[in-house]
Protein backbone atom coordinates (compact mmCIF):
# COMPACT_ATOMS: atom_id res chain seq x y z
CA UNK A 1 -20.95 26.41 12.04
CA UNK A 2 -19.84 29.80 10.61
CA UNK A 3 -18.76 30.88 7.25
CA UNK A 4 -16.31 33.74 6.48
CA UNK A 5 -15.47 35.56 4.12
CA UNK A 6 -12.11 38.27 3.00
CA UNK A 7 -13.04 41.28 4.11
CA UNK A 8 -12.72 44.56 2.04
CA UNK A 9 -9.63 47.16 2.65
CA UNK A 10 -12.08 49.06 4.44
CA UNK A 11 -12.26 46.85 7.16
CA UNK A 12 -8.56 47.10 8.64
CA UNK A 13 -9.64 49.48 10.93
CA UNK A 14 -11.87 46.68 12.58
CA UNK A 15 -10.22 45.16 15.83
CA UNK A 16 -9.59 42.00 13.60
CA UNK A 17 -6.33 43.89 12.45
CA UNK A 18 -4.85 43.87 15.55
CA UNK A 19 -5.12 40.12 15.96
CA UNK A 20 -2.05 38.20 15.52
CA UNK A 21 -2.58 35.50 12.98
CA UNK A 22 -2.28 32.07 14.66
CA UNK A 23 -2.49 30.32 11.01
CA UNK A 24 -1.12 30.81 7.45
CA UNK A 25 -3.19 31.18 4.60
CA UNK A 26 -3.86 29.01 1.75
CA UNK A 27 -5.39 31.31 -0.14
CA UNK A 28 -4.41 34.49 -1.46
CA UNK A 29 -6.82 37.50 -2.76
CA UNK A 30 -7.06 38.52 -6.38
CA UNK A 31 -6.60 42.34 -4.97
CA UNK A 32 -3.00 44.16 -5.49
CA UNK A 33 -2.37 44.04 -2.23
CA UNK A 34 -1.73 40.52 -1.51
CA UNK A 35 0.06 40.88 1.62
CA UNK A 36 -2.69 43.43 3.50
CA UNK A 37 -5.69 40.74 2.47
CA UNK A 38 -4.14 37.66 3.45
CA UNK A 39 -3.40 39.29 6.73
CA UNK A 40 -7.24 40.43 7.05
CA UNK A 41 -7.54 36.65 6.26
CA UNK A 42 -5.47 35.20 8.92
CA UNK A 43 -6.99 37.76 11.25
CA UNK A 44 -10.37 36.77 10.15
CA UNK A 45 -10.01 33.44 10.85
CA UNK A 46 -8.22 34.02 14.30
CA UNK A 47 -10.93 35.94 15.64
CA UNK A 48 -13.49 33.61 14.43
CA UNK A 49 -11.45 30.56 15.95
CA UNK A 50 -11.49 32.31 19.62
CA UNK A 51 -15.33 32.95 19.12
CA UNK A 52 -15.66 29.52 18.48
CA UNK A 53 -13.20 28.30 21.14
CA UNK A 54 -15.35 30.43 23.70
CA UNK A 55 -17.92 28.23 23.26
CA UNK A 56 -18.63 25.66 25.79
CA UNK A 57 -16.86 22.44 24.75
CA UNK A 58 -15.37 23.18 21.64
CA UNK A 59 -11.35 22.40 21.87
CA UNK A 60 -10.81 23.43 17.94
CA UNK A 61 -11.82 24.54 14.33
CA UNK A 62 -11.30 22.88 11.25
CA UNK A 63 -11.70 25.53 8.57
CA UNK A 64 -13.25 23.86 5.16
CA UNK A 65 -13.42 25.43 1.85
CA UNK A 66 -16.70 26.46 0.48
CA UNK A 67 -16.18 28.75 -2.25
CA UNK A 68 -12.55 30.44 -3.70
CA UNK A 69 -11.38 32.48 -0.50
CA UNK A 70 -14.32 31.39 1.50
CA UNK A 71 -14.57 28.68 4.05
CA UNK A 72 -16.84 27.15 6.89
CA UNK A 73 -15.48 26.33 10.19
CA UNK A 74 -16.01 22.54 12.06
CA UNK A 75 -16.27 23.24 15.51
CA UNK A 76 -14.50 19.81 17.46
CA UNK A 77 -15.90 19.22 21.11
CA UNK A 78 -13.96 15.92 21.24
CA UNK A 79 -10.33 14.34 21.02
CA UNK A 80 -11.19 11.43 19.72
CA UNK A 81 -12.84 12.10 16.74
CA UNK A 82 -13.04 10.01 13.27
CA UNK A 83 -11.83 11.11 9.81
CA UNK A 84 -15.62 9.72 9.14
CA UNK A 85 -16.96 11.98 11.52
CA UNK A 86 -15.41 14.72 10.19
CA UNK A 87 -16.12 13.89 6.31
CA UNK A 88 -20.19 13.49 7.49
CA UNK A 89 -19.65 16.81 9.55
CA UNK A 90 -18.86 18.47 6.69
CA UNK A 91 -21.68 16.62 4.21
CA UNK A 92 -24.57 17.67 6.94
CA UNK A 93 -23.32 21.41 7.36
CA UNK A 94 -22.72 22.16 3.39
CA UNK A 95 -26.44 20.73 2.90
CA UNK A 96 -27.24 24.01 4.39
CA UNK A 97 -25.27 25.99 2.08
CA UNK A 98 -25.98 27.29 -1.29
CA UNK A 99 -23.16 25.32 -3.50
CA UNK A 100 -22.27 24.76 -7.05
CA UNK A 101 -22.21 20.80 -6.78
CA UNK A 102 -24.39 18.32 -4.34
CA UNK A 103 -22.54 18.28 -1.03
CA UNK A 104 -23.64 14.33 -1.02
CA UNK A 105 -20.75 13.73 -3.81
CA UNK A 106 -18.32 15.09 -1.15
CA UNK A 107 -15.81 12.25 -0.91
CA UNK A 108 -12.52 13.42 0.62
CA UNK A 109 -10.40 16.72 1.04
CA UNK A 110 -7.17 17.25 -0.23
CA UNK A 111 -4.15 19.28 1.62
CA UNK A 112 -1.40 19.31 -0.12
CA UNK A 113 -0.25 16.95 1.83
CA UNK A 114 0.06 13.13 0.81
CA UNK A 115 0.36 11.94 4.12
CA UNK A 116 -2.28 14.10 5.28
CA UNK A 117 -4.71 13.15 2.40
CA UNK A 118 -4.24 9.43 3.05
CA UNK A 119 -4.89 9.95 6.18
CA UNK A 120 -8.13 12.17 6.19
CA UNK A 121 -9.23 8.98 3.62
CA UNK A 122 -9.47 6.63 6.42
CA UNK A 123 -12.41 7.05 7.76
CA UNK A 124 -11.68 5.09 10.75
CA UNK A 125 -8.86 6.44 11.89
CA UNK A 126 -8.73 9.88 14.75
CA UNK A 127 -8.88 12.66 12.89
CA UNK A 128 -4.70 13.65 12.89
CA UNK A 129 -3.49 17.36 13.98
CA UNK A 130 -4.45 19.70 10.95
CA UNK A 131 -2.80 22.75 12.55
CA UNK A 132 -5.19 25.36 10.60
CA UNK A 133 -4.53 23.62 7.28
CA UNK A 134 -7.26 24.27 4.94
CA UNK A 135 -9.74 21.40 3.78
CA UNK A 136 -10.49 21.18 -0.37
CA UNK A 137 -13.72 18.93 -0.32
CA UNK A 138 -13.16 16.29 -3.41
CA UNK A 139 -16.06 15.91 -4.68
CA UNK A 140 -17.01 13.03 -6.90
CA UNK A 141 -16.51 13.29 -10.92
CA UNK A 142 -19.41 10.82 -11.96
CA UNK A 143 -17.17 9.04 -14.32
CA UNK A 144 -18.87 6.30 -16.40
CA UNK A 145 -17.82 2.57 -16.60
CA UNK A 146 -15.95 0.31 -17.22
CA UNK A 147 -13.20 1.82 -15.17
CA UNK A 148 -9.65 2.55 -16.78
CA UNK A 149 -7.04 5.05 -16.05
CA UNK A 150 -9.50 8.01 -16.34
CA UNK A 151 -10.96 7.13 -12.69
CA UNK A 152 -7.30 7.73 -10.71
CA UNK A 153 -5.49 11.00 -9.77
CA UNK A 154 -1.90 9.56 -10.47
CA UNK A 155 0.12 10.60 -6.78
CA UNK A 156 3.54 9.30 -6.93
CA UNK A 157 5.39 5.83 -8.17
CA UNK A 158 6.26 4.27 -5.24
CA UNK A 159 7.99 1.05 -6.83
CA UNK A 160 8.99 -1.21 -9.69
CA UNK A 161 9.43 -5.05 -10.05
CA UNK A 162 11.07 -7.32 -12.89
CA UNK A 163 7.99 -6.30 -15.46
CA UNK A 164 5.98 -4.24 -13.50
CA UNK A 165 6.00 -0.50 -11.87
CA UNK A 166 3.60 0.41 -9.34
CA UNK A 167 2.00 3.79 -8.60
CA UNK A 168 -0.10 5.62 -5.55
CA UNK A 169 -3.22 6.57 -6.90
CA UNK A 170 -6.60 8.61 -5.89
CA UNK A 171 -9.69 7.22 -7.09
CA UNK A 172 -11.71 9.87 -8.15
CA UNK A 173 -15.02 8.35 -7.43
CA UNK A 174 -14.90 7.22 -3.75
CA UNK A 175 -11.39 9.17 -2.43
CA UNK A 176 -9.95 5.92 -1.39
CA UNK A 177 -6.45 5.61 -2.56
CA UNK A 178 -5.04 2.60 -3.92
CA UNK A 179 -1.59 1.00 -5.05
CA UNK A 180 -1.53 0.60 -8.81
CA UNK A 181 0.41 -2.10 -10.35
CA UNK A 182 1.10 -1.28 -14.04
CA UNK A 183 2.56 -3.81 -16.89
CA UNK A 184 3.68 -3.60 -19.85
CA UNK A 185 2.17 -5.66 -22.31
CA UNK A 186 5.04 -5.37 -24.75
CA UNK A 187 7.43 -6.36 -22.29
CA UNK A 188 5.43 -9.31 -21.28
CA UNK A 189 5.38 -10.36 -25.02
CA UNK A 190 8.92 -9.94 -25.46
CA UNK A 191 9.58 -12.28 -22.48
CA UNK A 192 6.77 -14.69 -23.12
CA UNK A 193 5.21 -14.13 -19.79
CA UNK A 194 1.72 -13.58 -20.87
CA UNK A 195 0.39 -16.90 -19.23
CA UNK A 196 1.98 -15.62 -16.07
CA UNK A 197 -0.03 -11.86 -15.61
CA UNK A 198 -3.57 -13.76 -16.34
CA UNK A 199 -2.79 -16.48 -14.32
CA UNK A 200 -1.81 -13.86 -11.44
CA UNK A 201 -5.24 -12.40 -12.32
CA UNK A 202 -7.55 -15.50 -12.06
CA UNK A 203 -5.60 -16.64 -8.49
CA UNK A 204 -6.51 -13.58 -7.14
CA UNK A 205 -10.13 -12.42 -7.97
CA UNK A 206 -10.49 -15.96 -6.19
CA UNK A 207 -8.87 -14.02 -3.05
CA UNK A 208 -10.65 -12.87 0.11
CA UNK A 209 -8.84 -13.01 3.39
CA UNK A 210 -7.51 -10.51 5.33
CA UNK A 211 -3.50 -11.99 5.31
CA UNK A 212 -3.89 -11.41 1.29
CA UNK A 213 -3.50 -8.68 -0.71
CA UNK A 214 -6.97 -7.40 -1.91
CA UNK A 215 -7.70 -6.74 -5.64
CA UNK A 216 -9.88 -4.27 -6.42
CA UNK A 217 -9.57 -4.17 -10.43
CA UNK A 218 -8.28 -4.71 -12.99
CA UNK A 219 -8.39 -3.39 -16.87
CA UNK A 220 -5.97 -3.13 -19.52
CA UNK A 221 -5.35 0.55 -22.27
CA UNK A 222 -3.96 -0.40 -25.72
CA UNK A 223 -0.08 -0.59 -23.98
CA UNK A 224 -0.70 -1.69 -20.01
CA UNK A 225 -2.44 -3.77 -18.27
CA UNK A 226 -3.33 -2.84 -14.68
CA UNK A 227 -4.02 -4.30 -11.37
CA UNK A 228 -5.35 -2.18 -8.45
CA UNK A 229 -4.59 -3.19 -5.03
CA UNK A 230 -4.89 -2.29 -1.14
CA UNK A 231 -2.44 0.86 -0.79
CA UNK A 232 -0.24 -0.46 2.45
CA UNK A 233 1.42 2.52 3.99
CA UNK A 234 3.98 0.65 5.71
CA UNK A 235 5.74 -0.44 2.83
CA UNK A 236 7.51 -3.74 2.57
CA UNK A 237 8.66 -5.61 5.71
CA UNK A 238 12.21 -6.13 3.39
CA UNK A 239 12.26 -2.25 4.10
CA UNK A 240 11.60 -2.84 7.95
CA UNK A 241 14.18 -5.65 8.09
CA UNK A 242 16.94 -3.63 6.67
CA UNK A 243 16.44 -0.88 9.09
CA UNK A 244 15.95 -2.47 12.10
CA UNK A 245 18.55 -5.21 10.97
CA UNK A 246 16.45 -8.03 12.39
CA UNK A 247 13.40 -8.79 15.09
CA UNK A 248 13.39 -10.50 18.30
CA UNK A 249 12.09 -13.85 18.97
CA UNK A 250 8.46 -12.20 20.13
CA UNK A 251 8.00 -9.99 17.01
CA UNK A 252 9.10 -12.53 14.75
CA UNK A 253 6.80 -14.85 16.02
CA UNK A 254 3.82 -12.74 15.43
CA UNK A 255 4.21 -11.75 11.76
CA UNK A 256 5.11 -15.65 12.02
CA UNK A 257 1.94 -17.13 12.45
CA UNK A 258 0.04 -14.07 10.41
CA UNK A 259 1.98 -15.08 7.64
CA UNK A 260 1.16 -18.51 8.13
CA UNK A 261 -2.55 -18.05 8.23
CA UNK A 262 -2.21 -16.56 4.54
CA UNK A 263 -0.30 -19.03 3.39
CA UNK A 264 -2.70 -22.00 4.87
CA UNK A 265 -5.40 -20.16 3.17
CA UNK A 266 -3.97 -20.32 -0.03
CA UNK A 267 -3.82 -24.23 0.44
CA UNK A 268 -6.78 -24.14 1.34
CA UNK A 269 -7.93 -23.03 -2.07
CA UNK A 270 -5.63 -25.80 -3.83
CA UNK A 271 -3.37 -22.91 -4.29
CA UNK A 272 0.61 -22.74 -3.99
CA UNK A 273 2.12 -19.95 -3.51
CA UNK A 274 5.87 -20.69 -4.03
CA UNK A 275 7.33 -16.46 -3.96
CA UNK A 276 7.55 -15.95 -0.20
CA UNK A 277 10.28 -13.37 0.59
CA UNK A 278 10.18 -10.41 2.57
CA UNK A 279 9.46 -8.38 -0.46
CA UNK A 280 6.51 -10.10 -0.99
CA UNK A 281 4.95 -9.03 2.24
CA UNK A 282 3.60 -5.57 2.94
CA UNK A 283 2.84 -3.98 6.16
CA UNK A 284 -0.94 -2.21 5.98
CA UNK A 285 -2.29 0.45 7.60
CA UNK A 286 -2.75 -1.58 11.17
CA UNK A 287 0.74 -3.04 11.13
CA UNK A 288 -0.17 -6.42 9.81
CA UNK A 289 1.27 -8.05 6.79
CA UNK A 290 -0.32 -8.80 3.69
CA UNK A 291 1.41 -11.46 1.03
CA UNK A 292 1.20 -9.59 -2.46
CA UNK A 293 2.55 -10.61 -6.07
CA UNK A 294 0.98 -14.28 -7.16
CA UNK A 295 2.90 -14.23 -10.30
CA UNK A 296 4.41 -17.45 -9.55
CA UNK A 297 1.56 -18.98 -7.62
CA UNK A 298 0.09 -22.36 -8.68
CA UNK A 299 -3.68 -23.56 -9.12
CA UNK A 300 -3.07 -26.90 -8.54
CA UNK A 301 -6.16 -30.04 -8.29
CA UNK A 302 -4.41 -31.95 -5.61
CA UNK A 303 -1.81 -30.11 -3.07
CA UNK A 304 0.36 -33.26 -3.06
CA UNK A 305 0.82 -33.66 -6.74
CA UNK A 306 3.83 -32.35 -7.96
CA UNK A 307 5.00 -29.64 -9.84
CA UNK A 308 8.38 -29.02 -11.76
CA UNK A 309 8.52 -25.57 -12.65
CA UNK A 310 11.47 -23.54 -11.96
CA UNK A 311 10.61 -20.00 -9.94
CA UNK A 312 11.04 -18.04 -7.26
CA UNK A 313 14.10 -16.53 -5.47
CA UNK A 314 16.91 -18.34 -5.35
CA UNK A 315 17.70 -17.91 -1.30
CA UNK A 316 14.51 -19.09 -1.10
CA UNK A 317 14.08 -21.80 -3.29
CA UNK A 318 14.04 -25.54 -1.46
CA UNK A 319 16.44 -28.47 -2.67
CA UNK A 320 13.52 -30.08 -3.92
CA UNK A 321 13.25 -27.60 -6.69
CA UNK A 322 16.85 -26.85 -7.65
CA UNK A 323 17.16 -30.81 -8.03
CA UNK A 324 14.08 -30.58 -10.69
CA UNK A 325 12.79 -33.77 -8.48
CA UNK A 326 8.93 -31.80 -8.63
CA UNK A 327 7.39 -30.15 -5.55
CA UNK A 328 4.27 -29.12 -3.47
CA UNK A 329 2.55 -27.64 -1.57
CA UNK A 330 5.29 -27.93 1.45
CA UNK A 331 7.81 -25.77 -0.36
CA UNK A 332 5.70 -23.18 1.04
CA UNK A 333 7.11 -24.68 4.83
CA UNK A 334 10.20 -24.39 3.48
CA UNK A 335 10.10 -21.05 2.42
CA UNK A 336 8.36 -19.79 5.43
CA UNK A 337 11.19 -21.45 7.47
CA UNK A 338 13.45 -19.23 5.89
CA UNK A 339 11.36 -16.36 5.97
CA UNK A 340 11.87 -17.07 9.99
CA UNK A 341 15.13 -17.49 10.19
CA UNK A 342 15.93 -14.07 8.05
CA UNK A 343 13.26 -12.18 10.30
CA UNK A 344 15.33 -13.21 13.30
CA UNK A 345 18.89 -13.60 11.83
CA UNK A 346 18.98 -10.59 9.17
CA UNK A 347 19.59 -12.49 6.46
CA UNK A 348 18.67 -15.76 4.77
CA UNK A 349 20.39 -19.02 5.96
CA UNK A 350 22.16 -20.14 3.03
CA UNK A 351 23.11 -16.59 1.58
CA UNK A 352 26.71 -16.49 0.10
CA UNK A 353 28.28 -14.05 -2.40
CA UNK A 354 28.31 -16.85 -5.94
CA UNK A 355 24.97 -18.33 -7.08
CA UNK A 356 27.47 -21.49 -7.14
CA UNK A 357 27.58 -20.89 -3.17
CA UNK A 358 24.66 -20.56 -2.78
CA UNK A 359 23.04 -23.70 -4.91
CA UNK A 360 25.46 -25.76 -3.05
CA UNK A 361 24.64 -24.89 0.53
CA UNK A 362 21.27 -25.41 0.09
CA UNK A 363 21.64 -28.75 -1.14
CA UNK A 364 24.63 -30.00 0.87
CA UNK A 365 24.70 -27.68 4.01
CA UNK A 366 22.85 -27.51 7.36
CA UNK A 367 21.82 -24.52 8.80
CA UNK A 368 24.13 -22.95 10.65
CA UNK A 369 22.01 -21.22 13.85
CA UNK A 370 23.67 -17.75 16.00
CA UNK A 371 23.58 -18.00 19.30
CA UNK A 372 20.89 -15.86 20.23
CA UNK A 373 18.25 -18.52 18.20
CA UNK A 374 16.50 -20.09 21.59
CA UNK A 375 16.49 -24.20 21.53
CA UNK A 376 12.76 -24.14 20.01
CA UNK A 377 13.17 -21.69 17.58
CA UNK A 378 16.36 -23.43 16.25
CA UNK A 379 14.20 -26.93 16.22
CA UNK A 380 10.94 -25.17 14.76
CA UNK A 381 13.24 -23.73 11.43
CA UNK A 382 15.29 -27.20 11.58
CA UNK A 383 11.90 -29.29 10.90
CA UNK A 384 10.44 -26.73 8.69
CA UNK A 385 13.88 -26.10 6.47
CA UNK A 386 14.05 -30.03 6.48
CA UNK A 387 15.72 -31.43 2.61
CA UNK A 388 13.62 -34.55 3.13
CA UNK A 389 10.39 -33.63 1.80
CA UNK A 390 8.74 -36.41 3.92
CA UNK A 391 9.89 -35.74 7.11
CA UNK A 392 9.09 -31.79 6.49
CA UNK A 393 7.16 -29.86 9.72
CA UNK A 394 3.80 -28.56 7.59
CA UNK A 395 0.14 -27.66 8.25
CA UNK A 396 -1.84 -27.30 11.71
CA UNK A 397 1.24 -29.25 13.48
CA UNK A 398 3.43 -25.86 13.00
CA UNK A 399 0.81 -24.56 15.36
CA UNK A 400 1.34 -27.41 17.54
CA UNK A 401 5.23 -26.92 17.55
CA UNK A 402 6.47 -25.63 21.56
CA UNK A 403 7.58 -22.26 20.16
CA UNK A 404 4.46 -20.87 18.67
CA UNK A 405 1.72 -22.53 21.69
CA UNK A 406 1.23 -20.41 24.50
CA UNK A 407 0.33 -16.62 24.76
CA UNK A 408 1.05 -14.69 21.87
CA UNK A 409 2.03 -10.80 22.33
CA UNK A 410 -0.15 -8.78 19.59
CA UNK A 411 3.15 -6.87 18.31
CA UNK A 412 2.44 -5.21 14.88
CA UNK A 413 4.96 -3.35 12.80
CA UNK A 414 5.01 0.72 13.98
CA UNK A 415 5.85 3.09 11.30
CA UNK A 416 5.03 6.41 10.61
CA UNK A 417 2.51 7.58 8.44
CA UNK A 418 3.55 10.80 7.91
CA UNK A 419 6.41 9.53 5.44
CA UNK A 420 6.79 6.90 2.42
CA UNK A 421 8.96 3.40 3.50
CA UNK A 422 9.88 2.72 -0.07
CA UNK A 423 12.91 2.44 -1.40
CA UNK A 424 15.80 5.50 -1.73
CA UNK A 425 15.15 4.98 -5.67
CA UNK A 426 11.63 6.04 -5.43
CA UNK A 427 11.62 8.84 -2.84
CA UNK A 428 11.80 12.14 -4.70
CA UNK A 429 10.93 10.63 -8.20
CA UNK A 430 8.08 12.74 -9.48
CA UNK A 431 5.42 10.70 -11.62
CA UNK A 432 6.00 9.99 -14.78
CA UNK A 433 3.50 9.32 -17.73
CA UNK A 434 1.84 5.68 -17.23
CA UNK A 435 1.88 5.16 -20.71
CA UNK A 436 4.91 6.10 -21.57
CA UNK A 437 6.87 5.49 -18.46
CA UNK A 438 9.39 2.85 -17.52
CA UNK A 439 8.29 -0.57 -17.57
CA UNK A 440 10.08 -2.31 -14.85
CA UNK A 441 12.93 -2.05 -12.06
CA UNK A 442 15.61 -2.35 -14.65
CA UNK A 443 14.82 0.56 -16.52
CA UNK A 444 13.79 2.59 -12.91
CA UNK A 445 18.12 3.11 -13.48
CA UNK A 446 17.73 4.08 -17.30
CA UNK A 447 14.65 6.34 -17.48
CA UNK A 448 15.79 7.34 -20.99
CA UNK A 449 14.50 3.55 -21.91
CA UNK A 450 10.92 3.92 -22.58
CA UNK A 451 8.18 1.19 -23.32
CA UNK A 452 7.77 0.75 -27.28
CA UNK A 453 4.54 2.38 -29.05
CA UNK A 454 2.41 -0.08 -29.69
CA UNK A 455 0.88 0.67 -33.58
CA UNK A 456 -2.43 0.18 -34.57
CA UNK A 457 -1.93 -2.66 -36.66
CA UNK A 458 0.32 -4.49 -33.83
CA UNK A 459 -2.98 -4.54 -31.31
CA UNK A 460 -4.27 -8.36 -32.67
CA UNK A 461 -0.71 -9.59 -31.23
CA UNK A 462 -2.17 -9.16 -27.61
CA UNK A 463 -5.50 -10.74 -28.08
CA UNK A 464 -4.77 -13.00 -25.31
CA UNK A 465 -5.28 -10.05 -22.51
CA UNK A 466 -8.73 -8.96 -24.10
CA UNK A 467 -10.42 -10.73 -20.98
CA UNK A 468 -8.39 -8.75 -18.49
CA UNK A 469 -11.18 -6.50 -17.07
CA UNK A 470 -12.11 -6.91 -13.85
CA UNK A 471 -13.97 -5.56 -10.87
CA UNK A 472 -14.87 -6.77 -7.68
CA UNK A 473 -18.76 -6.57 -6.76
């Protein structure tokens, strides 16, 4: 370990000046001559990088911010090395230093750098290439419960649904970053959706399974109420369909049966789920999906009772449900033998450009299968896509079907985390005010439409949402 510090003017006589800086500088000197001390900087820190790098083993440096234009270097001997190691590196070598704060309520570094700060947050990941970028510890604020918006660094919004918008946040207590679901309460009021936002909230503090989306809280201001989730970096697997146009048979398959273990889980709980489209999956950090937004998800005491409400996504809804005839838990089968055939097709089996169309193919027409469908992947969607309920493929004999049994190629979704996979809408949007911010995808294309002020006297008209706080143990 080594800590520098800017040298005075004096010192540009010193062989450091005639050192080609390898790295920019972060920082800049409070002197008048800017330009001379950031080169004494750069200097600084070259010759202190090929000290270090003359030491037996040591392959780089990872300089770390102490103090305002000082910083400690991290000598690496290894490759391989975690984000975890890095972040207890640095907690063990500032212990030795005389600091302003506890170096134990270290609990990230920030860059600059999104990407780069999402990425340092993981502790298990390998440490990616820095390239002589500067390391801010984040140290912890000691915030006091119960949480609410206070605790999160607002990042960027990174997406909006039919009443909600959702946001990348920091949390400034553990570093971890999060995706932030945010709803209007106004807007839920004005559509009479309240039932539907606590019922999303009691299916899901219920959750725990590693196909599912984890919740992590959720609390409520005088205007919002907010969910906070898993942040999944890869984005939605709509946003990886579109792109790649559609998967082969083998990559299908996999998300497949990953998909199917969440939804069998849900049953499992007496739960059905009832929203599964491709925008209801994201991709995490790994590559694997995760099924998100329970909105429309049903607590139900028996799977085989039935149900008759009317929800979901209209290429996706069985004939069971458009006939009003009730439904269970094997519209999920249905649904997921869509979800196959779109993963491998491109686009849902009984798409056309009229609702009309569309209503009438999926009660009247059979699926029409391309070419390029093999035999058993054709008979696999035919049985679970079936319009008689009772002969419908569903439960542990989809495992059983030929096209799923044998070996199984591990084959999750690459994308790169040095860049958002959200939608056009959302890429260079800076983030707006939470509380004063659009409330949901229809105003993302009318920002001048803002969420009405809720008055004092208005609060006792949301009195059903005063149980919304929640955290997970």
């Amino acid at each position: 370990m080594f800590e520098t510090d800017i040298p005075n003017e004096e010192n540009l006589k010193s062989p450091i000046s005639s050192i080609k800086p390898k790295f920019r500088s972060i920082h800049k000197t409070q002197d008048d001559n800017d330009e001379v001390n950031e080169n004494i900087q750069n200097a600084q820190h070259q010759l202190e990088l090929s000290r270090s790098l003359n030491v037996k083993d040591v392959i780089g440096v990872i300089r770390v911010q102490t103090k305002i234009n000082r910083w400690v270097g991290i000598q690496i001997r290894h490759p391989y090395i975690t984000c975890g190691w890095l972040l207890s590196e640095v907690i063990r070598k500032f212990s030795q230093l005389e600091l302003n704060y506890d170096p134990f309520d270290i609990v990230g570094f920030t860059t600059h750098n999104i990407h780069l700060d999402y990425q340092l947050s993981c502790l298990h990941l390998i440490l990616p290439n820095l390239n002589g970028t500067l390391l801010v510890p984040l140290i912890r604020k000691g915030l006091k419960e119960p949480i609410n918006i206070e605790w999160f660094e607002i990042i960027k919004k990174i997406g909006a649904g039919s009443f909600s918008v959702v946001y990348l946040v920091r949390n400034k207590e553990n570093g971890q970053f999060y995706a932030m679901k945010v709803t209007d309460k106004q807007l839920m009021m004005e559509n009479k959706k309240e039932e539907l936002i606590i019922n999303e909230k009691e299916i899901l503090i219920q959750l725990n399974h590693r196909r599912i989306i984890n919740l992590h809280a959720s609390f409520q201001s005088k205007t919002k109420l907010y969910f906070v989730f898993d942040y999944c970096p890869g984005g939605e697997l709509f946003y990886h369909l579109r792109n790649q146009k559609r998967f082969n048979e083998e990559q299908a398959k996999w998300l497949f049966l990953q998909i199917v273990d969440g939804i069998q889980y849900l049953h499992s709980k007496n739960i059905i789920y009832r929203d599964l489209k491709p925008e209801n999956i994201l991709i995490d950090l790994d590559g694997y999906p995760k099924l998100v937004d329970f909105g429309l998800s049903k607590i139900v005491e028996d799977q085989e009772d039935l149900n008759f409400s009317f929800c979901g996504s209209l290429e996706y809804m069985a004939p069971e449900m458009l006939e009003l005839k009730g439904h269970n838990y094997s519209l999920d089968y249905y649904q997921l033998g869509i979800l196959l055939y779109e993963m491998v097709a491109g686009i849902p089996p009984f798409f056309a450009k009229t609702r009309q169309e569309m209503v009438k193919n999926i009660l009247t027409k059979k699926i029409n299968f391309p070419s390029f469908f093999s035999k058993n992947l054709v008979d696999l969607i035919s049985n679970l896509c079936n319009k008689n309920v009772e002969e419908r493929l569903c439960g542990k004999k989809i495992l059983q079907h030929p096209w799923v049994s044998g070996f199984i190629k591990k084959m999750p979704i690459k994308y790169k985390l040095d860049c958002f996979h959200i939608d056009k809408l959302f890429i260079t949007q800076q983030s707006l005010n939470i509380e004063s911010g659009p409330r949901c995808i229809v105003e993302e294309y009318n920002l001048q439409t803002m969420s009405q002020s809720v008055k004092d006297e208005e609060w006792h008209s949301f009195e059903k949402f005063q149980t919304f706080y929640y955290k997970k143990q």
